[in-house]
Protein backbone atom coordinates (compact mmCIF):
# COMPACT_ATOMS: atom_id res chain seq x y z
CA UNK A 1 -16.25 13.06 16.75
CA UNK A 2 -15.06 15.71 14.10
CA UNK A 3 -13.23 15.29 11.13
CA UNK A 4 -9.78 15.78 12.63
CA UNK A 5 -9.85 14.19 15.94
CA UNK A 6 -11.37 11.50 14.01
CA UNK A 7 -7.98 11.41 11.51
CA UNK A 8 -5.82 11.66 14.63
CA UNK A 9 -7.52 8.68 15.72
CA UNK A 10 -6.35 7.26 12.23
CA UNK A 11 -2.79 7.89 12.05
CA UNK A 12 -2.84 6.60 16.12
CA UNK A 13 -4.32 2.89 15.12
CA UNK A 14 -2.18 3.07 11.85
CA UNK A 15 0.39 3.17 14.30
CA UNK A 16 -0.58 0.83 16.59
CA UNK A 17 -0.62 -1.55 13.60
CA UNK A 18 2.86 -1.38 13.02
CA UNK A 19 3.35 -1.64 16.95
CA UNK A 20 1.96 -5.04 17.46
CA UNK A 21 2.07 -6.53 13.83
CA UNK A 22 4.96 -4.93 11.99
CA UNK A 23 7.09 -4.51 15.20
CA UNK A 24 10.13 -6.82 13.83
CA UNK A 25 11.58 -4.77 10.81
CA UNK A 26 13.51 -7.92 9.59
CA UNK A 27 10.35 -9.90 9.19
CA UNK A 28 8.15 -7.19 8.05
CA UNK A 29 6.45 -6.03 5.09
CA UNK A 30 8.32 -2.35 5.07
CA UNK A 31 11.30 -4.07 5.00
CA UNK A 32 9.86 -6.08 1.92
CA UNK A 33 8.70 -3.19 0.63
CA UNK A 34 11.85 -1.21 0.87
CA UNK A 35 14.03 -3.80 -0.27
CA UNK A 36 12.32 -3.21 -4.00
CA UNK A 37 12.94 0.49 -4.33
CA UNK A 38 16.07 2.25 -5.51
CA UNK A 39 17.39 5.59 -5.34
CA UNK A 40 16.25 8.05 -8.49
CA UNK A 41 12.73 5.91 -8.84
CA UNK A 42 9.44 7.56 -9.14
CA UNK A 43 7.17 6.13 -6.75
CA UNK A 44 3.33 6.27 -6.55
CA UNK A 45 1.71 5.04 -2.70
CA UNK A 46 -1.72 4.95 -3.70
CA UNK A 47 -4.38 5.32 -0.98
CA UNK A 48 -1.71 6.35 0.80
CA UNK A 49 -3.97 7.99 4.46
CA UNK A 50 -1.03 9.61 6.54
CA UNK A 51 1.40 8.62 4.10
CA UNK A 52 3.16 5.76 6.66
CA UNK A 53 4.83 4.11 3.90
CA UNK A 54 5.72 6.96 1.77
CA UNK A 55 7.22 9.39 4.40
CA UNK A 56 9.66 6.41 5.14
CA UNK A 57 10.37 5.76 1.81
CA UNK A 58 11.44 9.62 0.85
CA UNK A 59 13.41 9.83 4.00
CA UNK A 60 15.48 6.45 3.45
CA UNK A 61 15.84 7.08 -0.23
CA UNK A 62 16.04 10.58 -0.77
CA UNK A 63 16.65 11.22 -4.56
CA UNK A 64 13.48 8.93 -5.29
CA UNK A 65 10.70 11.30 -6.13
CA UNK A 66 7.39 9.83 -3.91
CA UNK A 67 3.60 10.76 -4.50
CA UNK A 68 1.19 10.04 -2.62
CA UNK A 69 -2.52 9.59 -3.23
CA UNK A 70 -5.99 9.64 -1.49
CA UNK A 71 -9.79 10.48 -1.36
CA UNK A 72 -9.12 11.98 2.40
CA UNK A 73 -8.52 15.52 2.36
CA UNK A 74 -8.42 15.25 6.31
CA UNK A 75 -6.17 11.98 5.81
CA UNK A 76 -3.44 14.02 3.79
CA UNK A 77 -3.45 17.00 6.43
CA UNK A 78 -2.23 14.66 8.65
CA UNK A 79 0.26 13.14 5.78
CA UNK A 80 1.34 16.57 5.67
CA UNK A 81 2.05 17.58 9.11
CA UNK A 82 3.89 14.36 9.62
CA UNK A 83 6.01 15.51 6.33
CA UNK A 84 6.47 18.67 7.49
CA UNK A 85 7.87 17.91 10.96
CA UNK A 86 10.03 15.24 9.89
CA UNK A 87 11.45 17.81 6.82
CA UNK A 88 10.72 15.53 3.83
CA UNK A 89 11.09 17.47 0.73
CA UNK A 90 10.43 14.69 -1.78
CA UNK A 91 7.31 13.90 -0.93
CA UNK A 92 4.17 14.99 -2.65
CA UNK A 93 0.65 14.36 -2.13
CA UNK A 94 -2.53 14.46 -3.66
CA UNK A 95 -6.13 14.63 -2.94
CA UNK A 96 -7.23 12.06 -6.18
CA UNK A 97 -9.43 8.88 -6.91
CA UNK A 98 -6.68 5.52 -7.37
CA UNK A 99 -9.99 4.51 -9.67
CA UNK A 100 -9.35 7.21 -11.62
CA UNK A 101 -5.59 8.66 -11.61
CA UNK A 102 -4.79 11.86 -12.98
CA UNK A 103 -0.80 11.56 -14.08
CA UNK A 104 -0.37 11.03 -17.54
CA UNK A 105 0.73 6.78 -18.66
CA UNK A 106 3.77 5.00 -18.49
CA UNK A 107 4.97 7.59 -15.51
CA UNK A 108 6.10 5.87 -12.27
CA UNK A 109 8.61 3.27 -12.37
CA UNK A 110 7.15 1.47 -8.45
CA UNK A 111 3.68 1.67 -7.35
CA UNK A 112 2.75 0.36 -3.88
CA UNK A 113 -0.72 -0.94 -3.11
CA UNK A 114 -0.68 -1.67 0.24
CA UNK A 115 -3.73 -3.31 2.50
CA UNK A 116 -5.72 -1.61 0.07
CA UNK A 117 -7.49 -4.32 -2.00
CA UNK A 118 -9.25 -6.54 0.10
CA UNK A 119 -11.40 -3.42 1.25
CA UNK A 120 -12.72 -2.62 -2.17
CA UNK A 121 -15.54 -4.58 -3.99
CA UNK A 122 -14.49 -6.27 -6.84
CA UNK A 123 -15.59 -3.82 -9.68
CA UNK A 124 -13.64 -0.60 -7.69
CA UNK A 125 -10.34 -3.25 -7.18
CA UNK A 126 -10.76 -3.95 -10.98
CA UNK A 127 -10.45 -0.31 -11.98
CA UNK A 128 -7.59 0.24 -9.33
CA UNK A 129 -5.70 -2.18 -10.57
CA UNK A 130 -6.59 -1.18 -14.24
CA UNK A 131 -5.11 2.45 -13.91
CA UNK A 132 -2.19 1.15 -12.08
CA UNK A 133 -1.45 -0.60 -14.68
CA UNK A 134 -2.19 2.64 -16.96
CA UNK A 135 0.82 4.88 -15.26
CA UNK A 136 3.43 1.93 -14.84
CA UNK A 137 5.68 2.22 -17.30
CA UNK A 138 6.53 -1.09 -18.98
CA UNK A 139 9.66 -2.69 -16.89
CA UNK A 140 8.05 -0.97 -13.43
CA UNK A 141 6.68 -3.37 -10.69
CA UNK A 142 3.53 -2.77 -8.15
CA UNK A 143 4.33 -3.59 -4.97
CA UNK A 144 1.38 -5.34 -3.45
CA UNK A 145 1.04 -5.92 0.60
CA UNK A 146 -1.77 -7.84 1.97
CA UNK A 147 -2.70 -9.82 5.43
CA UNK A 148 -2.06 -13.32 5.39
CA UNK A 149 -3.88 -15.27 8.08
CA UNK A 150 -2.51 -18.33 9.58
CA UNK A 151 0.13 -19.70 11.78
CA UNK A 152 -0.07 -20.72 15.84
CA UNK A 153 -2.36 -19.73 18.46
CA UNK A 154 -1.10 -16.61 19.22
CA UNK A 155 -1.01 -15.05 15.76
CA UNK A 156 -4.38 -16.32 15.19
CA UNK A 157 -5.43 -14.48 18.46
CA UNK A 158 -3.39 -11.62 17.37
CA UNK A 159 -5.32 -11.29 14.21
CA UNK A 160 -8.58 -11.83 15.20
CA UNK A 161 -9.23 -8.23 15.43
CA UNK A 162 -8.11 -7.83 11.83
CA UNK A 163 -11.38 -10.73 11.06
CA UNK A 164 -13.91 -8.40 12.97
CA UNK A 165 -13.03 -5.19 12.14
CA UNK A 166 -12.19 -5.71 7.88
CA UNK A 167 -15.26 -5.48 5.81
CA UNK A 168 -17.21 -8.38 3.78
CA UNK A 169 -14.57 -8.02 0.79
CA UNK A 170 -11.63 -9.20 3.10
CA UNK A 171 -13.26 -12.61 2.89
CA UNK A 172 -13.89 -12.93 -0.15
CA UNK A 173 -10.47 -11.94 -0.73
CA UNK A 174 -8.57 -13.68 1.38
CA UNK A 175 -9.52 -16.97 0.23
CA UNK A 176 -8.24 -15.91 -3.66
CA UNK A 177 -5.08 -17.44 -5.24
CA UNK A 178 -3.58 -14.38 -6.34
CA UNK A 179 -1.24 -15.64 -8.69
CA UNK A 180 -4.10 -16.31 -10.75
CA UNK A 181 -5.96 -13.14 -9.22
CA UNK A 182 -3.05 -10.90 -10.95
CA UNK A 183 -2.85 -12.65 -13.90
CA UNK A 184 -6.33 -12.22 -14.83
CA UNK A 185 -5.86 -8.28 -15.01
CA UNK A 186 -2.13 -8.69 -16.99
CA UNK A 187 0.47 -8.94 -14.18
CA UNK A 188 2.89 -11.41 -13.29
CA UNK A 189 3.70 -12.57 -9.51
CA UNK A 190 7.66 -11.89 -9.72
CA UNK A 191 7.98 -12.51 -6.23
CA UNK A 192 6.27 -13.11 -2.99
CA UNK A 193 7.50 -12.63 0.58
CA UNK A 194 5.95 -14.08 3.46
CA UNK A 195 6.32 -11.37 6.37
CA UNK A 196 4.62 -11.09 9.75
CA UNK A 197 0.80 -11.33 9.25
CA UNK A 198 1.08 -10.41 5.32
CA UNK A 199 2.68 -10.58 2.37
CA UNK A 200 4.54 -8.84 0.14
CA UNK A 201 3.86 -9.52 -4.12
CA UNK A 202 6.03 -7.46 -6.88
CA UNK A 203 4.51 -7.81 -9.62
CA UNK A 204 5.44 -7.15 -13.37
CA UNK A 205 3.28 -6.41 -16.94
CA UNK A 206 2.93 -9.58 -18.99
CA UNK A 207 3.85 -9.60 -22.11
CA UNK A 208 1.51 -8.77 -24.40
């Protein structure tokens, strides 16, 4: 498979996601996730692939200035088409390394980390969450959206294919009270939504 059927392939399960596990907007995470972003923001999606979250953000809020990052050139051509045919102008995107950011500190007022953590090893989440911190400015929040697991017999059916197909650091992760988790590299839980099969953290700096 080459590199852009592959990517189409992508953007088609990304979407498929939000079919059968994000199909209720009330109850899920976008919703969360929009809820705590305002017009005139600057907002950073990092690891953003075909730029889901941020093409809906720019469109609903469109004096917010959105960037989007990721390792996958082939991952941002498809963000870009998707930009491009749906005209959003306040979108831009980057080929970059969320371990190593290249926007100066103290820069973006929201970042959104979303299902992004529980795939890295510890060391590589570390550093993510390290430069986030870096290019938040002081009274910005990360918006952090991760799987929860649980509930009846049908949502544990339903995500069983999440448990196969996520790699050794999802359970490791899973199992991590992340109240503590965020505390231990500065942040502060501000919130947390429970949405349909995730969950939805804002968190804040703590004061130093």
């Amino acid at each position: 498979m080459n590199g852009k059927i592959f990517y189409k392939f992508m953007a088609d399960f990304y979407d498929i996601i939000d079919v059968i596990y994000f199909r209720n907007y009330e109850s899920s995470p976008r919703k969360a996730v929009f809820d705590g972003i305002h017009e005139k923001e600057k907002i950073l999606d990092l690891c953003t692939g075909t730029a889901t979250n941020a093409i809906r953000i720019a469109k609903s809020k469109p004096t917010a200035r959105v960037v989007g990052i990721d390792l996958s050139e082939d991952m941002l051509e498809v963000a870009k088409e998707k930009a491009r045919k749906q005209k959003v102008r306040n979108l831009k995107l980057y080929c970059m390394d969320a371990a190593s950011l290249e926007f100066k500190s103290k820069c973006f007022d929201k970042i959104l980390i979303s299902l992004i953590l529980h795939e890295l090893d510890e060391p590589l989440a570390d550093k993510v969450l390290e430069e986030a911190g870096r290019v938040l400015k002081d009274d910005g929040e990360i918006i952090v959206t991760e799987w929860e697991p649980g509930g009846g017999f049908w949502r544990k059916i339903l995500f069983f294919p999440i448990h196969k197909l996520e790699p050794e650091s999802y359970r490791a992760f899973i199992k991590k009270d992340l109240y503590t988790y965020f505390k231990q590299h500065g942040f502060q839980v501000v919130s947390y939504t429970h949405c349909d099969y995730s969950r939805v953290l804002r968190l804040r700096k703590l004061e130093r």
